[in-house]
PDB file of N, CA and C in Angstrom:
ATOM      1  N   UNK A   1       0.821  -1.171   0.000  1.00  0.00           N
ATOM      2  CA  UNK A   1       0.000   0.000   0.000  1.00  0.00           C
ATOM      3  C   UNK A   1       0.875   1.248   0.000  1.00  0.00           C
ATOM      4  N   UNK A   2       0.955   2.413  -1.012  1.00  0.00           N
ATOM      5  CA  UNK A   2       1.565   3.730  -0.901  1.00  0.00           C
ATOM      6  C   UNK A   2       1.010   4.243   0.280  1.00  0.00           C
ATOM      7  N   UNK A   3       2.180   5.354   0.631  1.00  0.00           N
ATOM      8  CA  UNK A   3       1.512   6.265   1.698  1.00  0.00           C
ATOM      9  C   UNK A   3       0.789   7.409   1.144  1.00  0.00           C
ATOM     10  N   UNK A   4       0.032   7.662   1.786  1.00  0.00           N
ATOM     11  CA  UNK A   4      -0.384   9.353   1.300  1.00  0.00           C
ATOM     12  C   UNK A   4       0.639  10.399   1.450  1.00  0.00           C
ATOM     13  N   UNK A   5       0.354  11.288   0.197  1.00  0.00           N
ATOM     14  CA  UNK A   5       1.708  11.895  -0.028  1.00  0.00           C
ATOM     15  C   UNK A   5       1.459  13.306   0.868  1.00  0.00           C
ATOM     16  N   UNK A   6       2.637  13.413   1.716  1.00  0.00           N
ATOM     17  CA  UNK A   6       2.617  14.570   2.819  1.00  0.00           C
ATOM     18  C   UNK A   6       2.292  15.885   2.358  1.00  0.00           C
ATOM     19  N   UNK A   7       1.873  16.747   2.910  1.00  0.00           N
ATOM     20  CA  UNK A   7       1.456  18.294   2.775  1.00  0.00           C
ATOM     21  C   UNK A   7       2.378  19.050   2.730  1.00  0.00           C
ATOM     22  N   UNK A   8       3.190  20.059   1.517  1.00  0.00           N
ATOM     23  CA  UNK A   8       3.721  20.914   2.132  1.00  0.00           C
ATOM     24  C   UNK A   8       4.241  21.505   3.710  1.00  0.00           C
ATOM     25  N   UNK A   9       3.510  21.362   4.588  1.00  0.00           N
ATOM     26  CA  UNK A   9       3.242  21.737   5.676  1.00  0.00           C
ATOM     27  C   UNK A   9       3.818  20.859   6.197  1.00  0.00           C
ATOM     28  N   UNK A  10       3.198  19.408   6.297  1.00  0.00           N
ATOM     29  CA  UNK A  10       4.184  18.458   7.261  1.00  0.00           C
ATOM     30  C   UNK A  10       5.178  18.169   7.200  1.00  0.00           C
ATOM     31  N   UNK A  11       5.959  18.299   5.555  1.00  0.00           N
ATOM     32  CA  UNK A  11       7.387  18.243   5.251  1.00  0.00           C
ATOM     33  C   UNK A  11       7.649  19.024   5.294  1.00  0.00           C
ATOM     34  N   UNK A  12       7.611  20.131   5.661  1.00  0.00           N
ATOM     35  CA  UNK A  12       8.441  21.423   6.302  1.00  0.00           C
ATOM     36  C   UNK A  12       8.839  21.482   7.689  1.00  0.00           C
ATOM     37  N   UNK A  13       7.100  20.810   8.506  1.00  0.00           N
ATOM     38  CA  UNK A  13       7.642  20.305  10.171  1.00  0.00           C
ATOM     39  C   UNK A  13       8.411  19.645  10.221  1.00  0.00           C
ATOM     40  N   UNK A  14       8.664  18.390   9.572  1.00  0.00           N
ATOM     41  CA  UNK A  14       9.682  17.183   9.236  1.00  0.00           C
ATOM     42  C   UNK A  14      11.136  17.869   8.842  1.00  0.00           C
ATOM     43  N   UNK A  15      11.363  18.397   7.934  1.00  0.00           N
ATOM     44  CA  UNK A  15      12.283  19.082   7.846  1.00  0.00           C
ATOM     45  C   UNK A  15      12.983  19.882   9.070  1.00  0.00           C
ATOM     46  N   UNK A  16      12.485  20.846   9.280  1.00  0.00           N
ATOM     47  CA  UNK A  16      13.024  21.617  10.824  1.00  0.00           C
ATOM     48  C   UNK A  16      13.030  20.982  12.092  1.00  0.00           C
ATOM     49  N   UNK A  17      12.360  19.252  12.219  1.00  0.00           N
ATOM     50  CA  UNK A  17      12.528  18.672  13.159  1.00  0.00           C
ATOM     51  C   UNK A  17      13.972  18.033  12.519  1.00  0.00           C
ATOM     52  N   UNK A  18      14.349  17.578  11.546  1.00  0.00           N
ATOM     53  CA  UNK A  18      15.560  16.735  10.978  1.00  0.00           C
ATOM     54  C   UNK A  18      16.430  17.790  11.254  1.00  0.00           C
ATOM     55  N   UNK A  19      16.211  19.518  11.024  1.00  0.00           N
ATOM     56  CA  UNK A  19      16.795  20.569  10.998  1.00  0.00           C
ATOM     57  C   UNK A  19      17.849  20.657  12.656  1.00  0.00           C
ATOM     58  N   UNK A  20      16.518  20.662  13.919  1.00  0.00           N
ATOM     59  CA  UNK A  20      17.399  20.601  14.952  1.00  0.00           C
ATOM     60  C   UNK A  20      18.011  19.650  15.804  1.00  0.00           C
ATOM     61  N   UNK A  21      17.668  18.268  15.183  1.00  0.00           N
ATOM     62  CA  UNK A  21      18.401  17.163  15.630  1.00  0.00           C
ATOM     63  C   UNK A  21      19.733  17.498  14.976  1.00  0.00           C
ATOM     64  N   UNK A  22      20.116  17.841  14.377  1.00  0.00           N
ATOM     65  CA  UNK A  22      21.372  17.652  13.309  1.00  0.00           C
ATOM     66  C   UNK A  22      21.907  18.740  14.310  1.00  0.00           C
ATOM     67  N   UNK A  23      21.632  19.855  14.133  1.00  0.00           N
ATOM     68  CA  UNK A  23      21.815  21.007  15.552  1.00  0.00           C
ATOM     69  C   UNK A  23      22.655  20.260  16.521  1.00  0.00           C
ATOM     70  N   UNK A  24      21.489  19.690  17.203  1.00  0.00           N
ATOM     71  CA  UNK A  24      22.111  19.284  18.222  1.00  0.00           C
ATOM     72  C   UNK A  24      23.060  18.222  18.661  1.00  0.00           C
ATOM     73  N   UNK A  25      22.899  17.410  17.187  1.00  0.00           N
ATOM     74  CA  UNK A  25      24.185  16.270  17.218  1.00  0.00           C
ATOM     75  C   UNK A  25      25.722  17.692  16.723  1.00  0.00           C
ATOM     76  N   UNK A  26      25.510  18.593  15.680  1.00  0.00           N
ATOM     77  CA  UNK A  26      26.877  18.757  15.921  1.00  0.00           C
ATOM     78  C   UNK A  26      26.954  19.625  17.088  1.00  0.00           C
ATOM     79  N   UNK A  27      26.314  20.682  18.362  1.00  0.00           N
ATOM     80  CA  UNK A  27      27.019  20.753  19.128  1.00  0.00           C
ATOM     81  C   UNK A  27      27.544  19.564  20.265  1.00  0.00           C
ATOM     82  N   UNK A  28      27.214  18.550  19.988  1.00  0.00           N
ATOM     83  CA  UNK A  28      27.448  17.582  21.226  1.00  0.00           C
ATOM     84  C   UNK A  28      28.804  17.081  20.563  1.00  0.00           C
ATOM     85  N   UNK A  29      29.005  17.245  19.357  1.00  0.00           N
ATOM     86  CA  UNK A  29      29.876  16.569  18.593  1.00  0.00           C
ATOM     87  C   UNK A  29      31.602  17.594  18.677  1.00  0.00           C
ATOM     88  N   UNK A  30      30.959  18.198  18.743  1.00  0.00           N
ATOM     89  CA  UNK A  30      31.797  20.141  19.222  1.00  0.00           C
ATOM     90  C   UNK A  30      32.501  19.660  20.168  1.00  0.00           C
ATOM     91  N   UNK A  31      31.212  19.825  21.313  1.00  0.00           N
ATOM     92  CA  UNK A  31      31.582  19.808  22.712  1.00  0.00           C
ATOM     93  C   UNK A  31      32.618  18.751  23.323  1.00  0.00           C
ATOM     94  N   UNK A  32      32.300  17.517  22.383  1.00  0.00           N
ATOM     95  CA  UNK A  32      33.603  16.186  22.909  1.00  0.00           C
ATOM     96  C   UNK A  32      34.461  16.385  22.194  1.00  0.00           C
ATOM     97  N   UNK A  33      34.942  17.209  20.993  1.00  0.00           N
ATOM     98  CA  UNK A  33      35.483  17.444  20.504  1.00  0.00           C
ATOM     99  C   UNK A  33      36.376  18.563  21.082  1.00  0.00           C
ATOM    100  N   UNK A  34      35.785  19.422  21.306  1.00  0.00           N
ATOM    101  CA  UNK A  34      36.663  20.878  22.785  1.00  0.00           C
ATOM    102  C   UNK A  34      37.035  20.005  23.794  1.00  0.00           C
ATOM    103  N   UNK A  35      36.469  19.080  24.484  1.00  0.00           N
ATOM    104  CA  UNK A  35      36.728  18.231  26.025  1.00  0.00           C
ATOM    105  C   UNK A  35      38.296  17.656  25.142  1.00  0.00           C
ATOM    106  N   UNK A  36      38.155  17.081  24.315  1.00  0.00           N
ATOM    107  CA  UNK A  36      39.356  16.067  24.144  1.00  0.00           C
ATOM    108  C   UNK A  36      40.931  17.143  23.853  1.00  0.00           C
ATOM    109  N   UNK A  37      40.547  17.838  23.011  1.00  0.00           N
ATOM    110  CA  UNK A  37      41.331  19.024  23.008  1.00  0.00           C
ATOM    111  C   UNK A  37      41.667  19.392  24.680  1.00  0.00           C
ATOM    112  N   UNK A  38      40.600  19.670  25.037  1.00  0.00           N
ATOM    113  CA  UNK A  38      41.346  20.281  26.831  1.00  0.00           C
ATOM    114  C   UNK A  38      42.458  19.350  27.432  1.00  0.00           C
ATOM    115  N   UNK A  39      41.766  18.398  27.191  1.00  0.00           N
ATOM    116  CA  UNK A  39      42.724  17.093  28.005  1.00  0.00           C
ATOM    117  C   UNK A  39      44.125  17.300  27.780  1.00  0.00           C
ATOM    118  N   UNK A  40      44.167  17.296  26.184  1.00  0.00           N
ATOM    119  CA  UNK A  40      45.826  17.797  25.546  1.00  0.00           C
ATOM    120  C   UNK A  40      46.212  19.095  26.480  1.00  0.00           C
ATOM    121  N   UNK A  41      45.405  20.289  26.458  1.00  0.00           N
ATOM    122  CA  UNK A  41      46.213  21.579  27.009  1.00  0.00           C
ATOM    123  C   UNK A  41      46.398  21.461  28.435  1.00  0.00           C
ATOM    124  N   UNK A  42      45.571  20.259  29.987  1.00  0.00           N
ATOM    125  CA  UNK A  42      45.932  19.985  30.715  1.00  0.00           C
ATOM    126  C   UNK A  42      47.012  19.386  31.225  1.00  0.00           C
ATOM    127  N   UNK A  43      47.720  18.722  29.853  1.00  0.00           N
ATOM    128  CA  UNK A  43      49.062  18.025  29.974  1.00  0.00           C
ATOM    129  C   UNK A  43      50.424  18.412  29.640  1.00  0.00           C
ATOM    130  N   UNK A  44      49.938  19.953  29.152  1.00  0.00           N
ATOM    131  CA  UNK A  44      51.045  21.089  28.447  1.00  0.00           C
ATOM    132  C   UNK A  44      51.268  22.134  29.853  1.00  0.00           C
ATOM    133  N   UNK A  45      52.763  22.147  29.547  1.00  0.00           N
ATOM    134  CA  UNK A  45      53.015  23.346  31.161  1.00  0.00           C
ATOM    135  C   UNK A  45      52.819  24.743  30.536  1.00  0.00           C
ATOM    136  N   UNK A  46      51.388  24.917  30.439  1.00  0.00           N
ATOM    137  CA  UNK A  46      51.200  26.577  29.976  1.00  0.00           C
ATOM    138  C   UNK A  46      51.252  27.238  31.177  1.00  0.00           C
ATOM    139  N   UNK A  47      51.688  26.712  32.132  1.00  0.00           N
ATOM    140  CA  UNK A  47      52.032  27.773  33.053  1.00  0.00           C
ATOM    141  C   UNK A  47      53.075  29.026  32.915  1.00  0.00           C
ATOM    142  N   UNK A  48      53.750  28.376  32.076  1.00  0.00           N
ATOM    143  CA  UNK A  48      55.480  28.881  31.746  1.00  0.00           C
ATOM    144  C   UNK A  48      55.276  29.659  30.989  1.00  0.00           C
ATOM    145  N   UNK A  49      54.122  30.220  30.209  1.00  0.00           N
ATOM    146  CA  UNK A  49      53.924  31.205  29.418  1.00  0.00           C
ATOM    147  C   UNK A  49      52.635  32.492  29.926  1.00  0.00           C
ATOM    148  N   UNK A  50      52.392  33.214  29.588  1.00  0.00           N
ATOM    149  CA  UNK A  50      51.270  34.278  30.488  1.00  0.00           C
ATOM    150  C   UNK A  50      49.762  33.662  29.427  1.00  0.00           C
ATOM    151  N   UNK A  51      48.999  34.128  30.004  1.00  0.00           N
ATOM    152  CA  UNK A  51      47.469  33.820  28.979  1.00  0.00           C
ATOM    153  C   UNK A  51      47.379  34.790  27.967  1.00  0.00           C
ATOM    154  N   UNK A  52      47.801  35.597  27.861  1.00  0.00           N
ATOM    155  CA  UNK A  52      48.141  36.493  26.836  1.00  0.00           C
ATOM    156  C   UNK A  52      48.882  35.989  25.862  1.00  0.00           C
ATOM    157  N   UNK A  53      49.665  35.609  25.774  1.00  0.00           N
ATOM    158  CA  UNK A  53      50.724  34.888  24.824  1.00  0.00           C
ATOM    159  C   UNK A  53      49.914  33.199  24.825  1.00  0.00           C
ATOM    160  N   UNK A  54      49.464  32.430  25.626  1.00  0.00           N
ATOM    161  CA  UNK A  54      48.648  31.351  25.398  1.00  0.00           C
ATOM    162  C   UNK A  54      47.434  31.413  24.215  1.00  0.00           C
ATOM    163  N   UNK A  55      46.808  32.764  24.773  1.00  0.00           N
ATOM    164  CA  UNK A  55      45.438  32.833  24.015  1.00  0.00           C
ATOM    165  C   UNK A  55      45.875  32.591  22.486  1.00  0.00           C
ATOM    166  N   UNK A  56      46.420  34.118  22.270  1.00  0.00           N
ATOM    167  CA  UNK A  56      47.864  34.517  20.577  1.00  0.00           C
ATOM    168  C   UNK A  56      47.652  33.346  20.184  1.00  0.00           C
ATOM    169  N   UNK A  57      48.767  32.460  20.884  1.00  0.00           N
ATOM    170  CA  UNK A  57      49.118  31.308  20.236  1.00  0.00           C
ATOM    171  C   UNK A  57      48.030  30.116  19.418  1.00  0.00           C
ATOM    172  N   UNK A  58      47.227  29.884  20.747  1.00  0.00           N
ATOM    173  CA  UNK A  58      46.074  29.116  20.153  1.00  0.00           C
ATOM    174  C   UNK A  58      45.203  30.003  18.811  1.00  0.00           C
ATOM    175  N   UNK A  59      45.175  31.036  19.027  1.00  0.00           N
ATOM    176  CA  UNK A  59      44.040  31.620  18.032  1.00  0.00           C
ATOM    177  C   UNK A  59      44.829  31.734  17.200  1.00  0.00           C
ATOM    178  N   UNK A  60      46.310  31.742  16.753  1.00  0.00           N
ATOM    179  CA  UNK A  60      46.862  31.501  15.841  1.00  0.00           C
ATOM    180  C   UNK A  60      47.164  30.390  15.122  1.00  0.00           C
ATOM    181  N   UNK A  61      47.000  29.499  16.039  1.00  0.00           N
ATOM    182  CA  UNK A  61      46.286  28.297  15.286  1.00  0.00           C
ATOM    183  C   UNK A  61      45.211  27.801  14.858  1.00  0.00           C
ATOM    184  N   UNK A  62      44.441  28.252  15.692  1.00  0.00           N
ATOM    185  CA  UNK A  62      43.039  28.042  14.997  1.00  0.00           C
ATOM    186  C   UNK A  62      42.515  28.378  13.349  1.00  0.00           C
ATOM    187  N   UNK A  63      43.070  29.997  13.684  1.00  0.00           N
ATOM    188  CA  UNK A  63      42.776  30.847  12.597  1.00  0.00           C
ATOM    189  C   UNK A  63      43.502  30.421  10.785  1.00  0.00           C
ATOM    190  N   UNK A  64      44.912  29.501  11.330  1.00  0.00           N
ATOM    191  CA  UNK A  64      45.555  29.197  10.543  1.00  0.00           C
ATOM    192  C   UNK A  64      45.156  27.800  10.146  1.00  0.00           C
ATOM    193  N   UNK A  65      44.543  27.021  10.760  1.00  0.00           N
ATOM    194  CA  UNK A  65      43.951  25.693  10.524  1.00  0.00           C
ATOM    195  C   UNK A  65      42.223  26.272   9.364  1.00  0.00           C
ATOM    196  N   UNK A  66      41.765  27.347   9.981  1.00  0.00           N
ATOM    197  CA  UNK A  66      40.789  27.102   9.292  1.00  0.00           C
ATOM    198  C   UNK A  66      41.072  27.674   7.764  1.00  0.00           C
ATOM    199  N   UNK A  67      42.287  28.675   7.386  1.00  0.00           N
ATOM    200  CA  UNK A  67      42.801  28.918   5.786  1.00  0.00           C
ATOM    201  C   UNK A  67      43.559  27.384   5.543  1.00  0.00           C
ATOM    202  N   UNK A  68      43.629  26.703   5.759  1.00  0.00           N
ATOM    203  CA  UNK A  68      44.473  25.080   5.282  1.00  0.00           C
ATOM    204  C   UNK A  68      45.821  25.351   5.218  1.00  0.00           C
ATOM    205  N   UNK A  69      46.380  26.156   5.555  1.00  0.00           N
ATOM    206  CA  UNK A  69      48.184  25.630   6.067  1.00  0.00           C
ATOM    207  C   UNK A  69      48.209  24.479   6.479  1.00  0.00           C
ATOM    208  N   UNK A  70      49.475  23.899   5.608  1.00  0.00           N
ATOM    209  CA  UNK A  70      50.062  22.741   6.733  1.00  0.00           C
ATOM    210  C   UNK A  70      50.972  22.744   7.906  1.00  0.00           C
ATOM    211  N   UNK A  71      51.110  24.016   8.160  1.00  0.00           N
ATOM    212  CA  UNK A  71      51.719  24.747   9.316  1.00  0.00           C
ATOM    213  C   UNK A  71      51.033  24.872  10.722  1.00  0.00           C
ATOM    214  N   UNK A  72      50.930  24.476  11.544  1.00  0.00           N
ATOM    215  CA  UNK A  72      50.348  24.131  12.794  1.00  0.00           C
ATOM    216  C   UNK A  72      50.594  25.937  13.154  1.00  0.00           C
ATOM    217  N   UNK A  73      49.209  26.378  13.397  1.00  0.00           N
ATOM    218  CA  UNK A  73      49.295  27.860  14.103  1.00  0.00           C
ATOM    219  C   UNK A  73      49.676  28.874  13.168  1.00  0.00           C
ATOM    220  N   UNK A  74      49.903  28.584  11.532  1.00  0.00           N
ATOM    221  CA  UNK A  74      50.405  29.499  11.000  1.00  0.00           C
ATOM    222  C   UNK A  74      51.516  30.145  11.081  1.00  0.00           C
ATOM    223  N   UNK A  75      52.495  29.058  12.015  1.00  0.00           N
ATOM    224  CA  UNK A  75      54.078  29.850  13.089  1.00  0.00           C
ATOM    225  C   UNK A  75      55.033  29.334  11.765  1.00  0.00           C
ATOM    226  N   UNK A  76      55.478  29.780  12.062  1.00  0.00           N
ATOM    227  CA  UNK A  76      57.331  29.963  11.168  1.00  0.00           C
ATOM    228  C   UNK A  76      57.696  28.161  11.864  1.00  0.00           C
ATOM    229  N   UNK A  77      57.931  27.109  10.264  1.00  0.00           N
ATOM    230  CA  UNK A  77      58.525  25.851  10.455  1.00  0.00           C
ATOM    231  C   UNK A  77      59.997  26.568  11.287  1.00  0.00           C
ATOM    232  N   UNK A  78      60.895  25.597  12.263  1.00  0.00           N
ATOM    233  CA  UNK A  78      61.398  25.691  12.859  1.00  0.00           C
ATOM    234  C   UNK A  78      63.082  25.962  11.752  1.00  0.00           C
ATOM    235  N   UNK A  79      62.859  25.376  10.546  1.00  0.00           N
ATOM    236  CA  UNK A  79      63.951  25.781   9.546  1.00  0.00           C
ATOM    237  C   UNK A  79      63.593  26.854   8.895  1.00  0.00           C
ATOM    238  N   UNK A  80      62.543  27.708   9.008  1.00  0.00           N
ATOM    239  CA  UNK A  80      62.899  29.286   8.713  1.00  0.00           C
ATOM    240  C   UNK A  80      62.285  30.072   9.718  1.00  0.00           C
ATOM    241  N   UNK A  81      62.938  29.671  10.782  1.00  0.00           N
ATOM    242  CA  UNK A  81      62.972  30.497  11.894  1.00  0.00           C
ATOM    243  C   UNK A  81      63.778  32.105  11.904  1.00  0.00           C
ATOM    244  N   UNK A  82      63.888  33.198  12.343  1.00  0.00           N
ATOM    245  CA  UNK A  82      64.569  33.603  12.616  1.00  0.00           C
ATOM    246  C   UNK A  82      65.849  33.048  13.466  1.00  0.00           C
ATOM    247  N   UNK A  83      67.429  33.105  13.241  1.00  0.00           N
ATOM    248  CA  UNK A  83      68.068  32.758  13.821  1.00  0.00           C
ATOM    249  C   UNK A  83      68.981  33.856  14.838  1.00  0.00           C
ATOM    250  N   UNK A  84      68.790  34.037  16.158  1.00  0.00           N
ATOM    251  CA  UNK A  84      68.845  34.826  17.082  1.00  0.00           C
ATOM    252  C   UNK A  84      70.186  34.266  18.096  1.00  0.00           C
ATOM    253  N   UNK A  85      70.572  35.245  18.756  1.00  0.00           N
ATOM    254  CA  UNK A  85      71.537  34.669  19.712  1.00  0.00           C
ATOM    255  C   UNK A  85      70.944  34.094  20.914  1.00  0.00           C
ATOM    256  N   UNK A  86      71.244  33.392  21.684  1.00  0.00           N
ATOM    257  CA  UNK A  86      70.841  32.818  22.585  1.00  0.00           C
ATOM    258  C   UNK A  86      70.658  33.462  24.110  1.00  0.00           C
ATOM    259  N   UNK A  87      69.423  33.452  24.628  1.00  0.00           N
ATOM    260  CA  UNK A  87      69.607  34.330  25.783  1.00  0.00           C
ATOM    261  C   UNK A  87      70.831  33.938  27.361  1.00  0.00           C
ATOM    262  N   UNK A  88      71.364  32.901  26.820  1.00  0.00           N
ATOM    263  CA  UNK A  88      71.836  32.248  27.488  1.00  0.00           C
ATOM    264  C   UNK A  88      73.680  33.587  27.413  1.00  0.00           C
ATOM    265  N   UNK A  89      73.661  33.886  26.592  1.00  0.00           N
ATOM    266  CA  UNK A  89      75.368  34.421  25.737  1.00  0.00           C
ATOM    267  C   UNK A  89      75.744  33.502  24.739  1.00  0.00           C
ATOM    268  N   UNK A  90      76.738  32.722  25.002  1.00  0.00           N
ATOM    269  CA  UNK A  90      76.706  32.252  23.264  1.00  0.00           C
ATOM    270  C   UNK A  90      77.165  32.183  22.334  1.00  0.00           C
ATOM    271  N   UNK A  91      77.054  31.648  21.456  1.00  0.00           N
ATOM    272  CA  UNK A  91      77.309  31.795  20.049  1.00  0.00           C
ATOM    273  C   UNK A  91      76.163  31.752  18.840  1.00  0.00           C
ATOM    274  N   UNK A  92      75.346  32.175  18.356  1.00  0.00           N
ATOM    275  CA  UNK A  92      74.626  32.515  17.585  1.00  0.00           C
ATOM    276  C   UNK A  92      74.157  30.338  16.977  1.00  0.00           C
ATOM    277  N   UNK A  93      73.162  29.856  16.354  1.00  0.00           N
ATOM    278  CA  UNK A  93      73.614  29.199  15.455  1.00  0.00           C
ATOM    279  C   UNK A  93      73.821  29.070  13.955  1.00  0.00           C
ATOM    280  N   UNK A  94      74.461  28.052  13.922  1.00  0.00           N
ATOM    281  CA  UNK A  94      75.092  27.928  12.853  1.00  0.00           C
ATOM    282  C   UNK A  94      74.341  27.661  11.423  1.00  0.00           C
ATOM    283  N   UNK A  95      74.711  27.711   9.969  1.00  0.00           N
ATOM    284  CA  UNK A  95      73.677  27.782   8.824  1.00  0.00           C
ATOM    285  C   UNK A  95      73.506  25.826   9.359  1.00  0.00           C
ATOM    286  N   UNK A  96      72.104  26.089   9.237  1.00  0.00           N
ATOM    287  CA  UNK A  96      71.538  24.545   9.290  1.00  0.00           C
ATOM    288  C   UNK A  96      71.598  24.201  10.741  1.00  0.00           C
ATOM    289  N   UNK A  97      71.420  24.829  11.766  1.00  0.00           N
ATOM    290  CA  UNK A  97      71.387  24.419  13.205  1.00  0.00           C
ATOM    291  C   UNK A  97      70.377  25.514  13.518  1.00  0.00           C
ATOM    292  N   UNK A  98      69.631  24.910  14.952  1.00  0.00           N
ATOM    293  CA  UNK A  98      68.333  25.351  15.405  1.00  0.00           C
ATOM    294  C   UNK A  98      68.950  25.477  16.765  1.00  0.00           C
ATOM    295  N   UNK A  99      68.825  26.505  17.742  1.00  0.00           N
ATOM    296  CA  UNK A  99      69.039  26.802  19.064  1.00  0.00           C
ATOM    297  C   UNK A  99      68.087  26.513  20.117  1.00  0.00           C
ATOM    298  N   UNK A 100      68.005  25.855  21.074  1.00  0.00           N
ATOM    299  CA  UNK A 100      66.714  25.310  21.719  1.00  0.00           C
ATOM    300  C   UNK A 100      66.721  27.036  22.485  1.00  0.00           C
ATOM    301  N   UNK A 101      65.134  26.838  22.424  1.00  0.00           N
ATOM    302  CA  UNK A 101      64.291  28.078  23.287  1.00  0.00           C
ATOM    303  C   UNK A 101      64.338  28.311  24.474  1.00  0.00           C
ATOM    304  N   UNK A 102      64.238  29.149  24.913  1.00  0.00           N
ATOM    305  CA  UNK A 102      64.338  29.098  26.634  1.00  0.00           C
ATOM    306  C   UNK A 102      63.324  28.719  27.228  1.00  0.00           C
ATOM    307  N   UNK A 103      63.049  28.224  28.364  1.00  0.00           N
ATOM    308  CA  UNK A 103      61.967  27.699  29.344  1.00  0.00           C
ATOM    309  C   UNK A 103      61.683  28.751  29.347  1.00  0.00           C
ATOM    310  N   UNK A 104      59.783  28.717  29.071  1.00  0.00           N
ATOM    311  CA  UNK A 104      59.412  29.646  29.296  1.00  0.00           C
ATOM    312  C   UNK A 104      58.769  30.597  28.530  1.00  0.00           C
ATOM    313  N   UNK A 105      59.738  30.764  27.317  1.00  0.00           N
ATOM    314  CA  UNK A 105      59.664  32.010  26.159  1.00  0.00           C
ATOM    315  C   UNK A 105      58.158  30.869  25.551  1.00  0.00           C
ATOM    316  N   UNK A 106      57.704  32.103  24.813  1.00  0.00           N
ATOM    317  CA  UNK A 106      56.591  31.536  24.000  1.00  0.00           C
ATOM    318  C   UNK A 106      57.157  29.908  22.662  1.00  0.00           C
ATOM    319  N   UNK A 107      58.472  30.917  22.485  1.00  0.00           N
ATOM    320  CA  UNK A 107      58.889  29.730  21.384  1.00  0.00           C
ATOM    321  C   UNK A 107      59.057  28.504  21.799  1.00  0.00           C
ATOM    322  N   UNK A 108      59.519  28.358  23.274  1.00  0.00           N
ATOM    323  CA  UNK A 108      59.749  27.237  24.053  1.00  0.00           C
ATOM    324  C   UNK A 108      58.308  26.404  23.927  1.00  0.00           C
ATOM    325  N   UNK A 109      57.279  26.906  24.349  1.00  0.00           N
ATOM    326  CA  UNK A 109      55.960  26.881  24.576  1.00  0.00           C
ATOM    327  C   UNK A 109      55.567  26.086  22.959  1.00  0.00           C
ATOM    328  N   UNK A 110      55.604  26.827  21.991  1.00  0.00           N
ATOM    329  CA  UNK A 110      55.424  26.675  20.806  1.00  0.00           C
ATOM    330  C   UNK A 110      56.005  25.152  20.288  1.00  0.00           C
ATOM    331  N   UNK A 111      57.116  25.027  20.711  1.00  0.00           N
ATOM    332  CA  UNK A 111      57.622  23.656  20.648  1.00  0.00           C
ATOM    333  C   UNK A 111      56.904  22.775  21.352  1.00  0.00           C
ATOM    334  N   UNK A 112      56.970  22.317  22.593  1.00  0.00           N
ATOM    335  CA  UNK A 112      56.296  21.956  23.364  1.00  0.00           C
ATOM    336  C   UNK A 112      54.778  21.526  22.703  1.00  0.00           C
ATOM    337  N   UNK A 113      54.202  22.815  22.453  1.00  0.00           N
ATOM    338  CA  UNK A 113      52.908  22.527  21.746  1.00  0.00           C
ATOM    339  C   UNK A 113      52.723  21.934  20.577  1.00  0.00           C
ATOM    340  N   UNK A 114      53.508  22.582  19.455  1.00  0.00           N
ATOM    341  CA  UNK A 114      53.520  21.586  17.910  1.00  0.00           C
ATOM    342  C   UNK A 114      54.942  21.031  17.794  1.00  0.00           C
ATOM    343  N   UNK A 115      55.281  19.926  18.208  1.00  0.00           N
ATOM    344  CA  UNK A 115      56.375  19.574  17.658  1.00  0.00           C
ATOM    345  C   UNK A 115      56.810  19.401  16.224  1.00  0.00           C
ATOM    346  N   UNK A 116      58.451  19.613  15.933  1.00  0.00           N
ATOM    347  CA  UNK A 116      58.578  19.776  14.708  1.00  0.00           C
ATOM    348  C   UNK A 116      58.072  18.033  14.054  1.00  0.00           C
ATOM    349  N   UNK A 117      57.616  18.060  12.770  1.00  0.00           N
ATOM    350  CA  UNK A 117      57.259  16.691  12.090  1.00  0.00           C
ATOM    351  C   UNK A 117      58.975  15.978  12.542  1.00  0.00           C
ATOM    352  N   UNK A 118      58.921  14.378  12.212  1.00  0.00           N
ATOM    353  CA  UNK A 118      59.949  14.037  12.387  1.00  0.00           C
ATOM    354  C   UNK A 118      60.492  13.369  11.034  1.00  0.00           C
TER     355      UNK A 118
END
């Protein structure tokens, strides 16, 4: 037996009921999706950096994930870094050498957070 064919009207209720289930599956889908993310930033010592320079950082990744870089945060790969002297004194490094960051500094942080690919 066919069904009787729905009214304008009821497939429109039908619709906006399909409308806010979907709603509400992707914020739940969000939400475990932000939780699992936290878990990661609970296991990172962002203490060592201020929330000011935390926030930066993340929204610089974010912002750079959603244009499609393959660059984590949109930050400078660690081989075209600026190459700086070391706060330590020093010797500068060398062409093709990387200077570890100081505890602390955002760049330190930055490591820590995206490690370089291996």
């Amino acid at each position: 037996m066919a069904m009787p064919k729905m009214s304008e009207r009821d497939r429109l209720h039908e619709l906006e009921a399909r409308q806010l289930k979907i709603r509400e599956e992707v914020e739940t889908a969000r939400a475990q999706l932000r939780e699992r993310y936290a878990v990661i930033v609970r296991s990172l010592p962002v203490e060592r950096i201020s929330e000011k320079d935390f926030r930066t950082l993340v929204e610089k990744a974010v912002s750079a994930s959603e244009g499609g870089t393959s660059e984590p945060g949109g930050l400078v790969p660690p081989a075209k870094a600026r190459k700086t002297t070391p706060a330590n004194g020093g010797t500068p490094p060398g062409p093709g050498e990387r200077s570890a960051p100081a505890a602390g500094s955002p760049a330190y942080t930055q490591a820590a957070a995206f490690p370089a690919p291996v």
